[in-house]
C-alpha atoms as a PDB file:
ATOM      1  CA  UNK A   1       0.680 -58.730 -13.394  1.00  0.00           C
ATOM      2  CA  UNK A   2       0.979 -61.785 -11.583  1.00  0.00           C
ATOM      3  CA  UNK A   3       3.750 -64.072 -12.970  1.00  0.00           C
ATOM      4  CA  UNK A   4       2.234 -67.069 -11.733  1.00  0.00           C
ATOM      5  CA  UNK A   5      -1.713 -68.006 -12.453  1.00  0.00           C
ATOM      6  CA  UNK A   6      -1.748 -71.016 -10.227  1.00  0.00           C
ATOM      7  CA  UNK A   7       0.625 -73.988  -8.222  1.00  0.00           C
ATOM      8  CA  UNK A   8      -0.881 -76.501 -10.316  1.00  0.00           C
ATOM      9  CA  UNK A   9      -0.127 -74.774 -14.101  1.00  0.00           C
ATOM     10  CA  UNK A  10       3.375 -74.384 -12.743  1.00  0.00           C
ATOM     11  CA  UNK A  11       3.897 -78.024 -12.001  1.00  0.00           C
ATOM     12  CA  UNK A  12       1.455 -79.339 -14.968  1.00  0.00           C
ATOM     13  CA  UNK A  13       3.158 -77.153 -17.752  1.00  0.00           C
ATOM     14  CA  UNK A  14       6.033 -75.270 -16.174  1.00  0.00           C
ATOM     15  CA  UNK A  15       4.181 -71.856 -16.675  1.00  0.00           C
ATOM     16  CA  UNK A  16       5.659 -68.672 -15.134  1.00  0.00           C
ATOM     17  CA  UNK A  17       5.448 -65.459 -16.822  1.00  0.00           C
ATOM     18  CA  UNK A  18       7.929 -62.944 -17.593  1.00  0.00           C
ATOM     19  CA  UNK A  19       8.081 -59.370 -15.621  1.00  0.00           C
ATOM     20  CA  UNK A  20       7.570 -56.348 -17.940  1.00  0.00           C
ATOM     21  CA  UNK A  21      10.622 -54.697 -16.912  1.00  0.00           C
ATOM     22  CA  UNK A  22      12.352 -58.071 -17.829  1.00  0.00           C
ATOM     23  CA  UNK A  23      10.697 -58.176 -21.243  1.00  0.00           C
ATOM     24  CA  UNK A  24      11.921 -54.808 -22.294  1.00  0.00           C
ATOM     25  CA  UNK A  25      15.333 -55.356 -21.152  1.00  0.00           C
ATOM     26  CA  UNK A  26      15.529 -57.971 -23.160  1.00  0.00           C
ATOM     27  CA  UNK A  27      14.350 -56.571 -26.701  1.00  0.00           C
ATOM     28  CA  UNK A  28      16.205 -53.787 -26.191  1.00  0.00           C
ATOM     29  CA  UNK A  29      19.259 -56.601 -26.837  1.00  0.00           C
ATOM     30  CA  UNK A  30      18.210 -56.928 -29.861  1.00  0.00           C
ATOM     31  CA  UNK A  31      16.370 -53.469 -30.527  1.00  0.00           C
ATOM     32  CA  UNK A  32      16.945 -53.004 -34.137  1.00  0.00           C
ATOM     33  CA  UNK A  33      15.035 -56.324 -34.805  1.00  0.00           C
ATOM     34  CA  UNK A  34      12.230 -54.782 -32.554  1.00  0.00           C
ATOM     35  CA  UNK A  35      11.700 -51.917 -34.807  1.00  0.00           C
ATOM     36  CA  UNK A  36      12.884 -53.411 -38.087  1.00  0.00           C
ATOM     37  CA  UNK A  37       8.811 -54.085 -39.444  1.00  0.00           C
ATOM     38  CA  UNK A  38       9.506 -57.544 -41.804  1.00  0.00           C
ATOM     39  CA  UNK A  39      11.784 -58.879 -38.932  1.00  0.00           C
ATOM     40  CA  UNK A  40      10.088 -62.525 -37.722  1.00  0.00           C
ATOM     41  CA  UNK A  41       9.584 -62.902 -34.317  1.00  0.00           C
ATOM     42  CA  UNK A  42       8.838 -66.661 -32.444  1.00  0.00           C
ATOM     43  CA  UNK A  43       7.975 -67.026 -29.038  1.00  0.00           C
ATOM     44  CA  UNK A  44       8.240 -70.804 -28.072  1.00  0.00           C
ATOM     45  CA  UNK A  45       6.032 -70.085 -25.221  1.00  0.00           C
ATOM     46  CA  UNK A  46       3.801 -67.547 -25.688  1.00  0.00           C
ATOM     47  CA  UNK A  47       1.439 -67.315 -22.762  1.00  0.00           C
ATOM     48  CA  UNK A  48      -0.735 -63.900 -23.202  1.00  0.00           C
ATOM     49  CA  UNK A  49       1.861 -62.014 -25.182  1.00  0.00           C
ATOM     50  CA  UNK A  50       4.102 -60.589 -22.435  1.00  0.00           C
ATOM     51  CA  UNK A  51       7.191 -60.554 -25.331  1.00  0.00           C
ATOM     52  CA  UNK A  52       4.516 -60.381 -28.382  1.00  0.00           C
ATOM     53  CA  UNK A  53       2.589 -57.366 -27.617  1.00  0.00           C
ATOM     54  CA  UNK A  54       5.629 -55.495 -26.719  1.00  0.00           C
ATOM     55  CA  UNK A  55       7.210 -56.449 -30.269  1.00  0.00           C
ATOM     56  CA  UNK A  56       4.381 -55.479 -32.213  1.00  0.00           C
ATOM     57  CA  UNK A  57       3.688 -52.083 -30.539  1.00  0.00           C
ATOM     58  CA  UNK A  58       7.591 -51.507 -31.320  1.00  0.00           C
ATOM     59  CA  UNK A  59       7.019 -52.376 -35.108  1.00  0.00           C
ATOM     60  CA  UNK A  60       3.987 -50.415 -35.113  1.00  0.00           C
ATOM     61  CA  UNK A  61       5.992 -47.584 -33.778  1.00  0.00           C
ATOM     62  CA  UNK A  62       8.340 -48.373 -36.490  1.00  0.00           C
ATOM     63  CA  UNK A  63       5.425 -48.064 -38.926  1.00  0.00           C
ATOM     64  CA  UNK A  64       4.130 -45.006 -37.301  1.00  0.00           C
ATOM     65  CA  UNK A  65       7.852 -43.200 -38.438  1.00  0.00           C
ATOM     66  CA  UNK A  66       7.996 -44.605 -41.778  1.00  0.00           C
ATOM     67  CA  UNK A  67       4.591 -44.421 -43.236  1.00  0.00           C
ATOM     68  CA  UNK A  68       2.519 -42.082 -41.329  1.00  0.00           C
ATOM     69  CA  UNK A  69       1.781 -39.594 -44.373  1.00  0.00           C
ATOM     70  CA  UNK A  70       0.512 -42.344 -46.255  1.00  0.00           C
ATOM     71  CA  UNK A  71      -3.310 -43.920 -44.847  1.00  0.00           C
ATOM     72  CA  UNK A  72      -2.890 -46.702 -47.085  1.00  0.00           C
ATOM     73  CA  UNK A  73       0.634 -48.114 -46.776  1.00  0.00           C
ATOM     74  CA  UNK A  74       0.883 -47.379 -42.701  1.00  0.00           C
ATOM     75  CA  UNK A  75      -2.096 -50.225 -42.885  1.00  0.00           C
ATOM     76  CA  UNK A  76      -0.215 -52.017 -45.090  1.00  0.00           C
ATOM     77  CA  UNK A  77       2.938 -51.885 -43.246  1.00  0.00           C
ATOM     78  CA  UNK A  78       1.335 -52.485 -39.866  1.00  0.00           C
ATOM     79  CA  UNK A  79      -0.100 -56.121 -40.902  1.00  0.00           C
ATOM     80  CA  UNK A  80       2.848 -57.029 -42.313  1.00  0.00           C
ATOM     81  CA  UNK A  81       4.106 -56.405 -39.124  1.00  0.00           C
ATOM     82  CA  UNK A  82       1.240 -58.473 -37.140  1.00  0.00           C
ATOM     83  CA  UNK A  83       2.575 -61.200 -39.782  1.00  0.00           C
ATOM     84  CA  UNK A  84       5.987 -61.245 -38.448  1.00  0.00           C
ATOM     85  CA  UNK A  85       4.850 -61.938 -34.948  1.00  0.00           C
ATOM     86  CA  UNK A  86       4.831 -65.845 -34.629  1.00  0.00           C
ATOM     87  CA  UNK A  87       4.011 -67.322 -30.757  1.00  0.00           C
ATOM     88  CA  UNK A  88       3.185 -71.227 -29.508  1.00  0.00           C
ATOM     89  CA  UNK A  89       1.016 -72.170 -26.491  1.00  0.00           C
ATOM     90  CA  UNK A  90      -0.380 -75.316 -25.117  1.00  0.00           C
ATOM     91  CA  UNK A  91      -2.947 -73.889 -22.901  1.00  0.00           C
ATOM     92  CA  UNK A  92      -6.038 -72.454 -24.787  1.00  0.00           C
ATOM     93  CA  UNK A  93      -6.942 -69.749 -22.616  1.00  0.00           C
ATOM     94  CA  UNK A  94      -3.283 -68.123 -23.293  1.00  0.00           C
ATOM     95  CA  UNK A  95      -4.029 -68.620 -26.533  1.00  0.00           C
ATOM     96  CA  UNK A  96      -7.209 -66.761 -26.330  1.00  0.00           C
ATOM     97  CA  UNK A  97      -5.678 -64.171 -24.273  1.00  0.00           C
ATOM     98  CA  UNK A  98      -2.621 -63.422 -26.774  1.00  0.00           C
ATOM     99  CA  UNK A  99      -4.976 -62.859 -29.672  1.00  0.00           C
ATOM    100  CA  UNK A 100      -6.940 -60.270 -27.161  1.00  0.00           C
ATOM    101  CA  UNK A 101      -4.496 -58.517 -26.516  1.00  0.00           C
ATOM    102  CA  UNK A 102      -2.830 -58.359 -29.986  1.00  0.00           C
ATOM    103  CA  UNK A 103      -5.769 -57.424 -31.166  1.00  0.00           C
ATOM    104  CA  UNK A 104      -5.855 -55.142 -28.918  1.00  0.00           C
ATOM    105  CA  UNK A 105      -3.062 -53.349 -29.732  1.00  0.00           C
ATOM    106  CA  UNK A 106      -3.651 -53.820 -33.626  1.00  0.00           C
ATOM    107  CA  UNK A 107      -7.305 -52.525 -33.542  1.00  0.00           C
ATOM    108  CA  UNK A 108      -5.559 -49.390 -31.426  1.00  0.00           C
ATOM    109  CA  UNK A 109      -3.227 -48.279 -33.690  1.00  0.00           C
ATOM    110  CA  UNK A 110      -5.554 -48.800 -36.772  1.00  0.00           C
ATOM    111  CA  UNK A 111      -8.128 -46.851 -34.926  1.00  0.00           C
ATOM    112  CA  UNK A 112     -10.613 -50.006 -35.644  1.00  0.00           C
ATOM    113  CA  UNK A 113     -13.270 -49.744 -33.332  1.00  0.00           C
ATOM    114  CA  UNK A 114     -16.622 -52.410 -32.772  1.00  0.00           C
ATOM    115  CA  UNK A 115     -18.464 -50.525 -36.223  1.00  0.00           C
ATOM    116  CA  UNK A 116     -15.461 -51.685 -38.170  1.00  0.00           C
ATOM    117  CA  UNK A 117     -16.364 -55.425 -37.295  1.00  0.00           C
ATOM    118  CA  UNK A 118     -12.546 -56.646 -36.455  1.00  0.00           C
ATOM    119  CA  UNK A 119     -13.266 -60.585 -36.280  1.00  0.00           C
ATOM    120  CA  UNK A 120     -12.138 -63.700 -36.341  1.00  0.00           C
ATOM    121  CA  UNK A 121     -13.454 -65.883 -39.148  1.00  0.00           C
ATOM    122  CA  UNK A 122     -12.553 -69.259 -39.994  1.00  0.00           C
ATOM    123  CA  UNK A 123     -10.974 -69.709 -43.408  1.00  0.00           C
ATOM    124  CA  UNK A 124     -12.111 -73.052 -45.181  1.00  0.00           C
ATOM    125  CA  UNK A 125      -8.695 -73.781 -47.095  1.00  0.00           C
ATOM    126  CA  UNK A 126      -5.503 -71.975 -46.233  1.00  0.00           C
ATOM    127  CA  UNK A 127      -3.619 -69.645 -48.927  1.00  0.00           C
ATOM    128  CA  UNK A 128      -0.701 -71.376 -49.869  1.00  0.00           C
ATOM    129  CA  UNK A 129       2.256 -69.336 -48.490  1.00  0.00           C
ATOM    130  CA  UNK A 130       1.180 -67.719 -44.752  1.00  0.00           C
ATOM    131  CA  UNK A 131       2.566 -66.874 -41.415  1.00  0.00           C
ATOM    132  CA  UNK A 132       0.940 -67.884 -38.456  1.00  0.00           C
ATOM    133  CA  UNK A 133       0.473 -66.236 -35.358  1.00  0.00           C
ATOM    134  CA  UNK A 134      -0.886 -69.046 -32.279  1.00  0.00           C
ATOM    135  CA  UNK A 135      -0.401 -72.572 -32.626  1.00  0.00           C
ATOM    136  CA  UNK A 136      -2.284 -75.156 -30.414  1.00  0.00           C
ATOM    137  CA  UNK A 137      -1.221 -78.882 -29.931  1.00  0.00           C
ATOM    138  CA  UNK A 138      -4.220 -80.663 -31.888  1.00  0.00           C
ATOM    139  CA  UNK A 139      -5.990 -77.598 -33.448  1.00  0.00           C
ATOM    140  CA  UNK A 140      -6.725 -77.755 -37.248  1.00  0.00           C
ATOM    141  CA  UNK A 141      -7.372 -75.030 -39.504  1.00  0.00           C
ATOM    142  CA  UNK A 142      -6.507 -71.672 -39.725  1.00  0.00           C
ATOM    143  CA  UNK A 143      -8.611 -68.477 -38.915  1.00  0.00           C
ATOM    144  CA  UNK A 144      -8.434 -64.817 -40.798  1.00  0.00           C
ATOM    145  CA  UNK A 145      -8.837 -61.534 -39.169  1.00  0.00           C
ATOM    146  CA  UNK A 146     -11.254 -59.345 -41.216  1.00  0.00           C
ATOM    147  CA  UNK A 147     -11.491 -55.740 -41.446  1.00  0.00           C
ATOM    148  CA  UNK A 148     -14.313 -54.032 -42.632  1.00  0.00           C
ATOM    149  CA  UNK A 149     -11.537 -51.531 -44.427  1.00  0.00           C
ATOM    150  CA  UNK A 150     -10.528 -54.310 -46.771  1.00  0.00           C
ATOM    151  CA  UNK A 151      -7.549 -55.508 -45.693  1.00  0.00           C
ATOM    152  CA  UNK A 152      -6.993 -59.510 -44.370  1.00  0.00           C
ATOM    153  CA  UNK A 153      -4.615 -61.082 -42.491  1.00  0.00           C
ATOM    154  CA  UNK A 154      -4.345 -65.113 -42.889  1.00  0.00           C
ATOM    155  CA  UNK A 155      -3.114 -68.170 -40.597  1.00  0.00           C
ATOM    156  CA  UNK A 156      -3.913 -67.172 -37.022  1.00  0.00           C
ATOM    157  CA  UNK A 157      -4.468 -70.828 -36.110  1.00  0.00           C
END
């Protein structure tokens, strides 16, 4: 991975990304957070989820342990963990690139694949009481991700 996309992003917004090996040094600081599944997570600058991703697969891990025996409550358990994972970015096409690849990840340890319609559909009127995932200087609204197994998870903005 490059940690730098261009000269003029660095001077414009101050965006350098973090090395892998630099990410996982640092969870593993605070490692029982990483695999504890309702712990909240915020990254203040979440370019394409280099710290993100890496949290959620460790939660989903955690998950994996826990709940594996029981269909139901491992998909339970893994949104809630998705839920946890807060990030903020300026630039849209981090944004768009941290949902990929959480999404990513999420659809890969659900074993969703393109017949189980994983989407992004915008919700008209927020639930009252949500986490959300991306936020974006002057974006309005929230967005859902659907699966075609039942299960919904609100306020990805």
């Amino acid at each position: 991975m490059n940690l730098v996309k261009s000269k003029d992003r660095v001077a414009d917004h101050g965006e350098v990304f973090t090395p892998a090996w630099l990410v996982d040094a640092m969870l593993d600081l605070v490692k029982d957070e990483t695999e504890r599944i309702d712990s909240r997570f915020l990254e203040p600058a979440c370019g394409s989820g280099n710290f993100l991703v890496p949290v959620l697969r460790r939660k989903l891990a955690a998950v994996e342990l826990k709940y594996a025996k029981s269909d139901f409550e491992r998909r339970h358990y893994a949104i809630l963990g998705l839920m946890c994972i807060y990030g903020i970015e300026l630039l849209a096409d981090n944004i768009a690139e941290c949902r990929a690849n959480l999404l990513e990840v999420f659809a890969e340890y659900l074993g969703l694949t393109a017949s189980d319609e994983l989407q992004w559909t915008p919700l008209s009127r927020p639930k009252s009481c949500y986490p959300s995932l991306l936020f974006r200087r002057g974006l309005r609204g929230s967005d859902a991700i659907h699966l075609s197994r039942g299960a919904v998870v609100q306020g990805l903005v």
